[in-house]
N, C-alpha and C. Protein backbone atom coordinates (compact mmCIF):
# COMPACT_ATOMS: atom_id res chain seq x y z
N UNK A 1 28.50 -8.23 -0.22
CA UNK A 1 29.65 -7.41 0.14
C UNK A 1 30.49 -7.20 -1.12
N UNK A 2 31.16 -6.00 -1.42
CA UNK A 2 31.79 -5.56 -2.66
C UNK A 2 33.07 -5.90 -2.05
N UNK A 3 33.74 -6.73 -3.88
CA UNK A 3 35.10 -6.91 -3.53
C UNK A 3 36.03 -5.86 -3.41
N UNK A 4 37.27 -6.79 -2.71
CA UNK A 4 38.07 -5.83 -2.84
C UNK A 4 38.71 -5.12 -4.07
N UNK A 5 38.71 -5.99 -4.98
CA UNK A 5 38.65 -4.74 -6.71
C UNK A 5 37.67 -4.00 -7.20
N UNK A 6 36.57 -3.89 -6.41
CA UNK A 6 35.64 -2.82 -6.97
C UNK A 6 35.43 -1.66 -5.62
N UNK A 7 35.75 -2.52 -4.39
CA UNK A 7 36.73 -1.30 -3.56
C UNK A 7 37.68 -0.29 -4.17
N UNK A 8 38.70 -0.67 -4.95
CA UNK A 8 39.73 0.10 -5.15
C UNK A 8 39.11 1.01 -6.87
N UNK A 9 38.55 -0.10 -7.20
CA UNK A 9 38.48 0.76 -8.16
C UNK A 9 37.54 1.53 -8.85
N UNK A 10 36.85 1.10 -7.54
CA UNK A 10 34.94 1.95 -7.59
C UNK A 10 34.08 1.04 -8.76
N UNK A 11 33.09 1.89 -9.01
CA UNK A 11 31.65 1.13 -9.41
C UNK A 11 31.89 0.71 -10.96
N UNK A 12 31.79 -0.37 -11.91
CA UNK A 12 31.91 -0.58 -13.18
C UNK A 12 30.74 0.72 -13.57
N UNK A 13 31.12 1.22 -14.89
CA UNK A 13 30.28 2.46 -15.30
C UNK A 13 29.83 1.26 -16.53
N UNK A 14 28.64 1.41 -16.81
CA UNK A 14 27.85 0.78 -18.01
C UNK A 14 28.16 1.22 -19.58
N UNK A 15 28.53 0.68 -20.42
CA UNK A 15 28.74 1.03 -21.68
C UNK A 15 27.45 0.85 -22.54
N UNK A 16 26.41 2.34 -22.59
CA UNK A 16 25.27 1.88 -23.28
C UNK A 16 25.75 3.24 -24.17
N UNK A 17 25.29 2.86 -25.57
CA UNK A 17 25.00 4.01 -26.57
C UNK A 17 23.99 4.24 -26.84
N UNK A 18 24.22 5.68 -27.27
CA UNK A 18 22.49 6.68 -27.12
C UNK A 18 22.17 6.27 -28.55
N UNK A 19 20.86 6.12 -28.52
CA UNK A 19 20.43 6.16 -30.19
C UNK A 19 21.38 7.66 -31.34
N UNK A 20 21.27 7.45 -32.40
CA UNK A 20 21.69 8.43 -33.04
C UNK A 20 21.51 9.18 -33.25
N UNK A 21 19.33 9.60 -33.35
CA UNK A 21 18.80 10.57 -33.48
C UNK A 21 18.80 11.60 -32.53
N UNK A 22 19.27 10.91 -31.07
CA UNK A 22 19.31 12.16 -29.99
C UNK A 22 20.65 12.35 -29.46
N UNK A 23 20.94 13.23 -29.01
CA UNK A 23 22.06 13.07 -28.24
C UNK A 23 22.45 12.80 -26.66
N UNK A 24 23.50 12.39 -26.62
CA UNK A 24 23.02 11.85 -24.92
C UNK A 24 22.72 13.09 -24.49
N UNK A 25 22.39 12.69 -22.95
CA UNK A 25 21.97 12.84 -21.90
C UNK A 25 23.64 13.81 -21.22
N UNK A 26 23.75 15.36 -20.97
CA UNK A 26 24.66 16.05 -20.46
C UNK A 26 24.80 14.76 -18.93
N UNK A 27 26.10 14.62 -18.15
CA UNK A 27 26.64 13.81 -17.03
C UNK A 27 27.00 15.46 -16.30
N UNK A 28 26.23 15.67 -15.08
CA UNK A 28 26.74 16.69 -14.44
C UNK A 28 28.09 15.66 -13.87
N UNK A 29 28.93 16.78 -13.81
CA UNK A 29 30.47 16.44 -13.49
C UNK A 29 30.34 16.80 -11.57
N UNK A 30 31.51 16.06 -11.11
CA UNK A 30 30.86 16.23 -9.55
C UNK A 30 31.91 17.73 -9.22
N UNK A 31 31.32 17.60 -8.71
CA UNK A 31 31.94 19.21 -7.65
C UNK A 31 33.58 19.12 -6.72
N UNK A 32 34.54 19.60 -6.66
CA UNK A 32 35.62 19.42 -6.41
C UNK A 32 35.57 18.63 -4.77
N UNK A 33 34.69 19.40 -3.90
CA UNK A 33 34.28 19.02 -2.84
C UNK A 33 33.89 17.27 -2.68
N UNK A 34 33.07 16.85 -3.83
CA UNK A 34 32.94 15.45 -3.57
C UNK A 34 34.01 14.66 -4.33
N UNK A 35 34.22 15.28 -5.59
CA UNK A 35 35.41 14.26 -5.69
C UNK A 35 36.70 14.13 -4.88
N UNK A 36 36.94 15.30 -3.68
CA UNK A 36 37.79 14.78 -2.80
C UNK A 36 36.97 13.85 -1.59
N UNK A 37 36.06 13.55 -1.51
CA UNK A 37 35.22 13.37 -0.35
C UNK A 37 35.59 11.63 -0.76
N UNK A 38 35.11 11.34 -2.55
CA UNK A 38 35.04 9.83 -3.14
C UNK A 38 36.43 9.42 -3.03
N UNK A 39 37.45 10.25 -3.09
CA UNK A 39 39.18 10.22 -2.95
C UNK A 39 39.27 9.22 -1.51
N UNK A 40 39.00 10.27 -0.67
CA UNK A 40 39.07 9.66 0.54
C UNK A 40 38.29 8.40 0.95
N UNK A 41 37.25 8.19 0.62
CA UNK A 41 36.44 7.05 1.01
C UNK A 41 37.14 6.13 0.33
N UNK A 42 38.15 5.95 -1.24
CA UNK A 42 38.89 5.21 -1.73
C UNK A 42 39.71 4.90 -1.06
N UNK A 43 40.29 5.83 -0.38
CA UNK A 43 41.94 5.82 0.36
C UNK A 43 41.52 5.52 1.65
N UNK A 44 40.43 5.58 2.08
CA UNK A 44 40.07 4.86 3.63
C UNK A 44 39.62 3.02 3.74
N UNK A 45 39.26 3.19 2.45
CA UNK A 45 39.02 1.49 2.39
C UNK A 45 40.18 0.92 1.57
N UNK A 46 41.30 1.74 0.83
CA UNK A 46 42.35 0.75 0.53
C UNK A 46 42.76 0.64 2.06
N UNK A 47 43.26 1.30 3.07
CA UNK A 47 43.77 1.68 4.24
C UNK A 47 43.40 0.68 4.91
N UNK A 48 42.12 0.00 5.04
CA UNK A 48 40.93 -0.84 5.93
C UNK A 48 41.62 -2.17 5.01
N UNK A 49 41.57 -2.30 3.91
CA UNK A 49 41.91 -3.83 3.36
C UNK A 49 43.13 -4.08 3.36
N UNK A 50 44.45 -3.18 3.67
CA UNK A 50 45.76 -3.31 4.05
C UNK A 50 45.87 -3.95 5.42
N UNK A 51 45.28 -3.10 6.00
CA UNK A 51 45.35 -3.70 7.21
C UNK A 51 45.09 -4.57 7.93
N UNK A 52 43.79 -5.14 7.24
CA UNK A 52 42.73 -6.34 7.33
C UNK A 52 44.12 -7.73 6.97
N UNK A 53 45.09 -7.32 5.93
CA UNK A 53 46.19 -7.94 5.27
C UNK A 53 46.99 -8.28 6.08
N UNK A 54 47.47 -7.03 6.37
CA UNK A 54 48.48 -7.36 7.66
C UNK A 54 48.42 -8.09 9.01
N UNK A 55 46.92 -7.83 9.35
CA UNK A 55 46.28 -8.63 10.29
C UNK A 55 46.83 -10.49 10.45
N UNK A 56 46.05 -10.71 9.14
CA UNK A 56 46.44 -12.06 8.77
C UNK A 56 47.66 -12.98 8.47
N UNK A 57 48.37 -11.73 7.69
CA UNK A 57 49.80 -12.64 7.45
C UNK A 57 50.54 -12.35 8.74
N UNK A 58 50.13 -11.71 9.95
CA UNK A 58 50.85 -11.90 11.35
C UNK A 58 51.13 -12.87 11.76
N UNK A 59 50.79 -13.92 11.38
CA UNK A 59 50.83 -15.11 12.34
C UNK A 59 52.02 -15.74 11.60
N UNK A 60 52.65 -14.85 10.74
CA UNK A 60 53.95 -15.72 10.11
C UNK A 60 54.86 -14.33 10.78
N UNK A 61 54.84 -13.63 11.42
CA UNK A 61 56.40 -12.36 11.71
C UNK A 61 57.57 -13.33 12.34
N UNK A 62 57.40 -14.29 13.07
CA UNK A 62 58.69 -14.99 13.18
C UNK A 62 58.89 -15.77 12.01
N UNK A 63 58.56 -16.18 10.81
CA UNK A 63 59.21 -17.46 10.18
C UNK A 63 60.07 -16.49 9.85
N UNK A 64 60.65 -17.70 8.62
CA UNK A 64 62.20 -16.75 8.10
C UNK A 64 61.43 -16.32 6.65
N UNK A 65 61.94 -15.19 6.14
CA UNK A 65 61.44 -14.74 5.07
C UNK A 65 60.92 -13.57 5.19
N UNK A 66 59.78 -13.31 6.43
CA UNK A 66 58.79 -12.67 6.73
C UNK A 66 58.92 -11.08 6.63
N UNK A 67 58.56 -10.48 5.86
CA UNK A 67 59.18 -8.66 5.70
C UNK A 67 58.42 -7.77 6.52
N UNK A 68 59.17 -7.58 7.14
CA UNK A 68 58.30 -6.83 8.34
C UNK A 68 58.26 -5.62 7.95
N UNK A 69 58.96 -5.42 7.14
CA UNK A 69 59.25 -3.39 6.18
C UNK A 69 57.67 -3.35 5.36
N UNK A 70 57.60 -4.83 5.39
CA UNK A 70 56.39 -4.20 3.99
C UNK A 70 54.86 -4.33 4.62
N UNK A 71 55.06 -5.62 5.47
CA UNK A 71 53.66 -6.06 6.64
C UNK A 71 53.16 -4.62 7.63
N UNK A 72 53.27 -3.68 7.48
CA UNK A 72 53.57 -2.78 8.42
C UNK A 72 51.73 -2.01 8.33
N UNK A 73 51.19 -2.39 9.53
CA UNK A 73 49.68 -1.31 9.42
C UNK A 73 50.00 0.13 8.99
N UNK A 74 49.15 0.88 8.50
CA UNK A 74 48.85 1.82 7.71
C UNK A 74 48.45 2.77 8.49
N UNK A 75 48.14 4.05 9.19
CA UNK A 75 47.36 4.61 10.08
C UNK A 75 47.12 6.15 9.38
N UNK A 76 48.04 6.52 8.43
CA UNK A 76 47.55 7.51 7.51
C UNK A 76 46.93 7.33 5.98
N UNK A 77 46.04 8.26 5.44
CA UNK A 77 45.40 7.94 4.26
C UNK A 77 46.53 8.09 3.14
N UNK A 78 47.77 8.92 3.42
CA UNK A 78 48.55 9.72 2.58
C UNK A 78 49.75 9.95 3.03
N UNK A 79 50.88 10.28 2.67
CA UNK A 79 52.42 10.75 2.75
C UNK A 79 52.57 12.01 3.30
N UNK A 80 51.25 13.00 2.84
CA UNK A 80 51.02 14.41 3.24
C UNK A 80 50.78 14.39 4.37
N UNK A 81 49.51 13.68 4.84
CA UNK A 81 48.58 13.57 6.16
C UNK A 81 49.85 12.91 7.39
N UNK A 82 50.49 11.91 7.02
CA UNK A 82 51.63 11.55 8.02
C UNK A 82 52.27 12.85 8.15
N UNK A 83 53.42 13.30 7.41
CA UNK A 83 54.36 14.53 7.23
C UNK A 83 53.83 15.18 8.25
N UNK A 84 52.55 16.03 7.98
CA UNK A 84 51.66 16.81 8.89
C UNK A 84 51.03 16.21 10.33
N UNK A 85 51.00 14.81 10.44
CA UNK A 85 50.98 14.79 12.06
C UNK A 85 52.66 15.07 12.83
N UNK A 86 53.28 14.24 12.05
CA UNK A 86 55.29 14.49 12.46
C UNK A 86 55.45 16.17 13.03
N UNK A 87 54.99 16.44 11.70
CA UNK A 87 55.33 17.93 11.97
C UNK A 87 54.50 18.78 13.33
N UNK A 88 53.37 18.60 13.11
CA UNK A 88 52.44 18.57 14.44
C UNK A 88 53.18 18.43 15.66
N UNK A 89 53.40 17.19 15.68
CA UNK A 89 54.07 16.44 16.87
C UNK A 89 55.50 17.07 17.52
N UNK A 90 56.22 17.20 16.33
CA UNK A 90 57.53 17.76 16.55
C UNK A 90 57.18 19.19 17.33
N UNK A 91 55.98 20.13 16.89
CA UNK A 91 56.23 21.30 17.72
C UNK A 91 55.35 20.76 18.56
N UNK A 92 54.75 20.00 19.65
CA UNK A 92 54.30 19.66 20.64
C UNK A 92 54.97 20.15 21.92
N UNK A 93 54.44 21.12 22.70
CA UNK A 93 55.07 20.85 23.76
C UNK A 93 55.35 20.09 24.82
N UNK A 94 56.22 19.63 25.45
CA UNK A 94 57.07 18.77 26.09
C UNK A 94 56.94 18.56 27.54
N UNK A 95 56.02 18.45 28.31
CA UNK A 95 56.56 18.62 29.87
C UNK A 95 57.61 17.28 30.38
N UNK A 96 58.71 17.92 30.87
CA UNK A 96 59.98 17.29 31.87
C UNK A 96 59.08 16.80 32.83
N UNK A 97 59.94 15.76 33.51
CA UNK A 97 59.94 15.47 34.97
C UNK A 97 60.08 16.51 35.88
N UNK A 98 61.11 17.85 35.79
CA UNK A 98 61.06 18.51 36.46
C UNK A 98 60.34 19.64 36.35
N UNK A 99 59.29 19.45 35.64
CA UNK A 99 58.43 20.52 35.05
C UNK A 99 58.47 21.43 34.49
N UNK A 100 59.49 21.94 33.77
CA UNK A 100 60.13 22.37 32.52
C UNK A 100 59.58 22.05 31.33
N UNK A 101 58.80 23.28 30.59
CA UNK A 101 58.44 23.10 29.26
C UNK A 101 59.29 23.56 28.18
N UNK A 102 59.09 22.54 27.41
CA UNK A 102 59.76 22.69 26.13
C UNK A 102 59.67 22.24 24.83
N UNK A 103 59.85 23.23 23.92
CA UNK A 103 58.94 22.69 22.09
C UNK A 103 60.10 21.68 21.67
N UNK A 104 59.80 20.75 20.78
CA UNK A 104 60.37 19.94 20.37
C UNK A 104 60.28 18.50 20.78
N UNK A 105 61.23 17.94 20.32
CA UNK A 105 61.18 16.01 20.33
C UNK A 105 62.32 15.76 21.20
N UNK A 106 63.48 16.71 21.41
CA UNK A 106 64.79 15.99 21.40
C UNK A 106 65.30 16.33 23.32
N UNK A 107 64.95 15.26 23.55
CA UNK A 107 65.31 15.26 25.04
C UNK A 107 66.77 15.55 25.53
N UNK A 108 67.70 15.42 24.32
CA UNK A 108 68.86 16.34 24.94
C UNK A 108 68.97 17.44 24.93
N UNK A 109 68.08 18.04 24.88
CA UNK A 109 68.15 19.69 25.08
C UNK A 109 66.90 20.16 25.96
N UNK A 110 66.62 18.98 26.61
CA UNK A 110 65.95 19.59 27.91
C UNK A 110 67.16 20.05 29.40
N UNK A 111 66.59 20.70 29.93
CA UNK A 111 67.50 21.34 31.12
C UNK A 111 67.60 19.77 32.08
């Protein structure tokens, strides 16, 4: 099983030099498509070992000390990806008790 520092910081790349008489070997460069694809698989397993974190130091949320601001599970990959469910959410429509629909979050401005 790969640690969690070669989780975060992906695969050690090998330091070999090419003889002199040839020149290396061209490195096709990856395609924008996968280097967001390797982004995410980064940001899904920091996400997975945070949480795996938080898991564990639970069993201390009552002592004294314990930061509950910082212990906090993770459920987005990004700041963007949250923003964009909020925002999502916020225009959600609403059904009342009295069956009255309505866009928004804010229950004082239901009828």
């Amino acid at each position: 099983m790969p640690s969690i520092e070669s989780e975060i910081r992906g695969p050690k790349r090998p330091h070999v030099r090419a003889p002199s008489a040839r020149p290396p070997t061209p490195v096709r460069a990856p395609t924008e498509s996968e280097r967001i694809a390797r982004e995410k698989q980064r940001l899904t397993m920091i996400r997975k070992h945070w949480n795996q974190l938080c898991g564990i130091v639970h069993i201390w949320h009552g002592s004294e000390g314990y930061d509950r601001d910082r212990w906090r599970r993770v459920s987005f990959l990004d700041a963007a990806a949250e923003a964009g469910y909020h925002r999502a959410r916020g225009r959600a429509v609403v059904v009342t008790v009295t069956g009255h629909s309505q866009s928004g979050t804010s229950p004082s401005a239901w009828p």
